[in-house]
Protein backbone atom coordinates (compact mmCIF):
# COMPACT_ATOMS: atom_id res chain seq x y z
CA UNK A 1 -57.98 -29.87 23.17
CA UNK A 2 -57.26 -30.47 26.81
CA UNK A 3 -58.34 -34.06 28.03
CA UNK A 4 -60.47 -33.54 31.21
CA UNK A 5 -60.26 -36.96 32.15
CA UNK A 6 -57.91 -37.75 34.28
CA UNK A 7 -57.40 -41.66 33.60
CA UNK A 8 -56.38 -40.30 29.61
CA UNK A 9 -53.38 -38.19 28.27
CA UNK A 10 -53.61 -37.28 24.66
CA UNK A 11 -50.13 -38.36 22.99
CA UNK A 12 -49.35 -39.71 19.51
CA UNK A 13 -49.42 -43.69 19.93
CA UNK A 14 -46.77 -46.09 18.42
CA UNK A 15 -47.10 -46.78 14.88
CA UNK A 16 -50.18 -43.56 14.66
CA UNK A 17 -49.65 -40.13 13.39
CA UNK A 18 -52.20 -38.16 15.36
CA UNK A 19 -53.17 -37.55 19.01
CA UNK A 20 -55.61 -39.84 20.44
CA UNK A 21 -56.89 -40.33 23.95
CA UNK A 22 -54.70 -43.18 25.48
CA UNK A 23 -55.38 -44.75 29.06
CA UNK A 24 -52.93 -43.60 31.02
CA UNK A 25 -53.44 -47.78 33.46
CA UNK A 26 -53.25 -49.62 30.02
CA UNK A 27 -52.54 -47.85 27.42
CA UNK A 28 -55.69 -48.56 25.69
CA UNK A 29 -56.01 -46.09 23.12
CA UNK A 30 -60.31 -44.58 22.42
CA UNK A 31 -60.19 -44.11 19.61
CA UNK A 32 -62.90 -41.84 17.82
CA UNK A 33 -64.02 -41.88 14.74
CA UNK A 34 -66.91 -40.18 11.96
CA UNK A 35 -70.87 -41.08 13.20
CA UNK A 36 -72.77 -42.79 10.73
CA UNK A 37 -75.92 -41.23 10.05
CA UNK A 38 -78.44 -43.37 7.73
CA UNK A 39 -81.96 -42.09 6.16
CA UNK A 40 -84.21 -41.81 3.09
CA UNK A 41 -85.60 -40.07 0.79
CA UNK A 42 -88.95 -42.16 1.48
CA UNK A 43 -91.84 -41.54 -1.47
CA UNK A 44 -95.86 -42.61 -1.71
CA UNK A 45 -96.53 -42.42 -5.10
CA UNK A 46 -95.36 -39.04 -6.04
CA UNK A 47 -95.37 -37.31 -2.45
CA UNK A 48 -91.88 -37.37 -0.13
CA UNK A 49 -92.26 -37.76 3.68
CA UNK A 50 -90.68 -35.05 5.44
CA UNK A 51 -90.33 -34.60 9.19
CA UNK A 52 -90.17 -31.33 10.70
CA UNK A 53 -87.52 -31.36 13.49
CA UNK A 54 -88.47 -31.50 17.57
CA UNK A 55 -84.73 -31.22 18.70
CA UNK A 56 -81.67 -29.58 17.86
CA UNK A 57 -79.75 -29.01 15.75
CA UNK A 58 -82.16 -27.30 13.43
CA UNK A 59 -85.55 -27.15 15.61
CA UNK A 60 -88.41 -26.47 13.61
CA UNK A 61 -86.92 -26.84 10.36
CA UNK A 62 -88.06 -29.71 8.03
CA UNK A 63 -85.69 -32.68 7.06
CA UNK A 64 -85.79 -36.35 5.94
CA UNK A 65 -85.86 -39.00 8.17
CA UNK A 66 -82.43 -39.87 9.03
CA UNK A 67 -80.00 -40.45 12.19
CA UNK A 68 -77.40 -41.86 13.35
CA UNK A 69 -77.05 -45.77 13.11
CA UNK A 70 -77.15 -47.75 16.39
CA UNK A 71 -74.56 -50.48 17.04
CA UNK A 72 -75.60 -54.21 15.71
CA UNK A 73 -77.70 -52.84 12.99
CA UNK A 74 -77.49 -52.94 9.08
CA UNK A 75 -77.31 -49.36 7.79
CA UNK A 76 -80.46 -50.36 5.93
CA UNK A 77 -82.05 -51.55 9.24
CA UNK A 78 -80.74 -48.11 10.93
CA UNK A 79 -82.32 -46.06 7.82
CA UNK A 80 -85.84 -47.70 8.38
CA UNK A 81 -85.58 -47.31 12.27
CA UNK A 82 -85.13 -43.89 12.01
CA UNK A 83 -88.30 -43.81 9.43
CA UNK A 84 -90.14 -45.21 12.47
CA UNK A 85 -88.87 -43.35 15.28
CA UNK A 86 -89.60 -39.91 13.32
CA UNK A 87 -92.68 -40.57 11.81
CA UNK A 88 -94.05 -44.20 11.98
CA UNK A 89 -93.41 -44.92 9.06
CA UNK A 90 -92.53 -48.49 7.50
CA UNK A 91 -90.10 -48.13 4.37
CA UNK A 92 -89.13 -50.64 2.21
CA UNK A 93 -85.62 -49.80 1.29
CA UNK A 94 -84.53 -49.93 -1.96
CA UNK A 95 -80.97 -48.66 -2.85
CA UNK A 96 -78.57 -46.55 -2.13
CA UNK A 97 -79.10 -43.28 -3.25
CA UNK A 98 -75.72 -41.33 -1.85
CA UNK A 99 -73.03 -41.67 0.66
CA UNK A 100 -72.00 -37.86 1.80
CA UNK A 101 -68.82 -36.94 3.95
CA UNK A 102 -69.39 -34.39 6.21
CA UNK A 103 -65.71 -33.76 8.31
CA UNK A 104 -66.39 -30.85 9.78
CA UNK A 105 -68.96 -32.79 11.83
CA UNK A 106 -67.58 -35.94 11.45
CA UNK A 107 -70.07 -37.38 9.91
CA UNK A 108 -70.65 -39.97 6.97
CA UNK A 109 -74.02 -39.70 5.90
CA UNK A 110 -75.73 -42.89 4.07
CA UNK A 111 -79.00 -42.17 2.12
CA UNK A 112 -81.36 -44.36 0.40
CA UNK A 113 -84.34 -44.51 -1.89
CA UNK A 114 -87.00 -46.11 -0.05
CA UNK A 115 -91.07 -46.54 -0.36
CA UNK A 116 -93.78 -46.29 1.79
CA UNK A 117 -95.32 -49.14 2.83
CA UNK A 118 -98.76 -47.23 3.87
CA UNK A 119 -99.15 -43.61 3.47
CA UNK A 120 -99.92 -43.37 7.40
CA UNK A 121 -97.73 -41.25 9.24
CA UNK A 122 -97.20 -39.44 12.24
CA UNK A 123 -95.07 -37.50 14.71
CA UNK A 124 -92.62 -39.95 16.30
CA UNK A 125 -90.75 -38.31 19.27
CA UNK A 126 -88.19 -36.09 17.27
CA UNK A 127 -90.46 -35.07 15.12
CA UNK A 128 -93.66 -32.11 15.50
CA UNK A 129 -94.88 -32.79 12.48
CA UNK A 130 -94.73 -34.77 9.53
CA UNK A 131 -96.38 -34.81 6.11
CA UNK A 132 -96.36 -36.32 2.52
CA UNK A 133 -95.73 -33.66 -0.21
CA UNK A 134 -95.41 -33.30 -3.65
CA UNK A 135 -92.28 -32.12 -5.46
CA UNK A 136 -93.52 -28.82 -5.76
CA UNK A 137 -94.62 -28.55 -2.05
CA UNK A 138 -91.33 -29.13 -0.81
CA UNK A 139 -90.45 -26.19 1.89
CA UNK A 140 -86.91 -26.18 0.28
CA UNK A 141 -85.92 -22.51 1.89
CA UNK A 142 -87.18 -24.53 5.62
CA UNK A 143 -84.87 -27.32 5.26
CA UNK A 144 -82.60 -28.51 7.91
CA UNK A 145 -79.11 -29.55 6.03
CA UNK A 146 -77.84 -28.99 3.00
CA UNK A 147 -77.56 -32.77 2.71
CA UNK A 148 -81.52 -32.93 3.12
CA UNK A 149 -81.55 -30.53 -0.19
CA UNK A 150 -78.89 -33.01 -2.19
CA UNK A 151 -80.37 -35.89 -1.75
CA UNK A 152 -83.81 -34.83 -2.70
CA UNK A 153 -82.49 -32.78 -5.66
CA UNK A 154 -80.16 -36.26 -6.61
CA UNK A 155 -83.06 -38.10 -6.41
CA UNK A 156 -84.97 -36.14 -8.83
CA UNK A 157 -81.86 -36.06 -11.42
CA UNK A 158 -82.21 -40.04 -11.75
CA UNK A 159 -86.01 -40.26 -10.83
CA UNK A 160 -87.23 -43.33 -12.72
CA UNK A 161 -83.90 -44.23 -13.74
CA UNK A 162 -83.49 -48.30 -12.85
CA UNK A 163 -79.76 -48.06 -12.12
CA UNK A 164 -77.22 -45.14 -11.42
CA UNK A 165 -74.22 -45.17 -9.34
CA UNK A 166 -74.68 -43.90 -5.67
CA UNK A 167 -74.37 -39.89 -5.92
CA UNK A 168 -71.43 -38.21 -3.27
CA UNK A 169 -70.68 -34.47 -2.34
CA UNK A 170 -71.74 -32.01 -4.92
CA UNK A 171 -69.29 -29.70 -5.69
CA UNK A 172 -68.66 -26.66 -4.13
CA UNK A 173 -70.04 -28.12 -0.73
CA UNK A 174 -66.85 -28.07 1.35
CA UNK A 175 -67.45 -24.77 2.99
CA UNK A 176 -70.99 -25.82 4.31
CA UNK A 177 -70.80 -25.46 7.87
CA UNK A 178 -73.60 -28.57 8.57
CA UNK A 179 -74.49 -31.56 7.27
């Protein structure tokens, strides 16, 4: 990709093996690397909040509450922002539920399990609506990502469980063409 910035050439630095934007005063190379997106799957008692998206990508569709982390927070401080800039909700995390690479988007996505500390909720400003439903309610052919469908259905495979190693990737989800 051509580098529209004048100030940068894209060359191979010294001791690298791939093109990165170097500053073409100092040298400085900008590096750029995956986002880190952090969010829950976020229960009261035996409903799930879901948010149903006010931006793109995805307007419309219904997700969990999740985004990307913000510099000098903890990815559990990120996931429980996000809870409270989508809906207004306060989470208490508890674990990690999955860690999901997404390269096509570079993306590493960071999911926990995480309760409700009051079952009031409400539109934040990425969000037009948001509501608490039961397994059986969830809109799963209205979902955003394929990520918001694994970690829902990876909750449910160790629901109750009080330990289980952090889920990845299912299989078969390389050719997904969003997170």
């Amino acid at each position: 990709m051509a580098d529209l910035d004048p100030d940068f050439r894209q060359s191979i630095p010294d001791g690298d093996d791939r093109v990165r934007r170097i500053c073409t005063h100092c040298d400085f190379v900008d590096y750029v690397n995956p986002k880190i997106v952090v969010g829950s799957v976020a229960r009261w008692e035996d409903k799930f909040l879901i948010c149903k998206r006010a931006i793109e990508p995805r307007l419309g569709y219904w997700t969990l509450p999740a985004g990307f982390m913000e510099e000098g927070e903890t990815v559990e401080q990120g996931a429980a922002r996000e809870a409270r800039e989508e809906a207004c909700a306060d989470l208490e995390i508890e674990r990690i539920l999955a860690i999901y690479s997404i390269p096509r988007i570079s993306q590493v996505q960071i999911m926990f399990e995480a309760t409700l500390r009051s079952q009031d909720v409400r539109p934040g400003p990425e969000s037009t609506d948001v509501k608490l439903v039961t397994w059986d309610e969830i809109p799963w052919d209205d979902l955003a990502f394929p990520s918001v469908h694994w970690a829902l259905k990876q909750w449910k495979s160790v629901e109750g469980q009080a330990a289980y190693a952090p889920f990845g990737n299912p299989a078969g989800s390389e050719h997904l063409t969003h997170g």
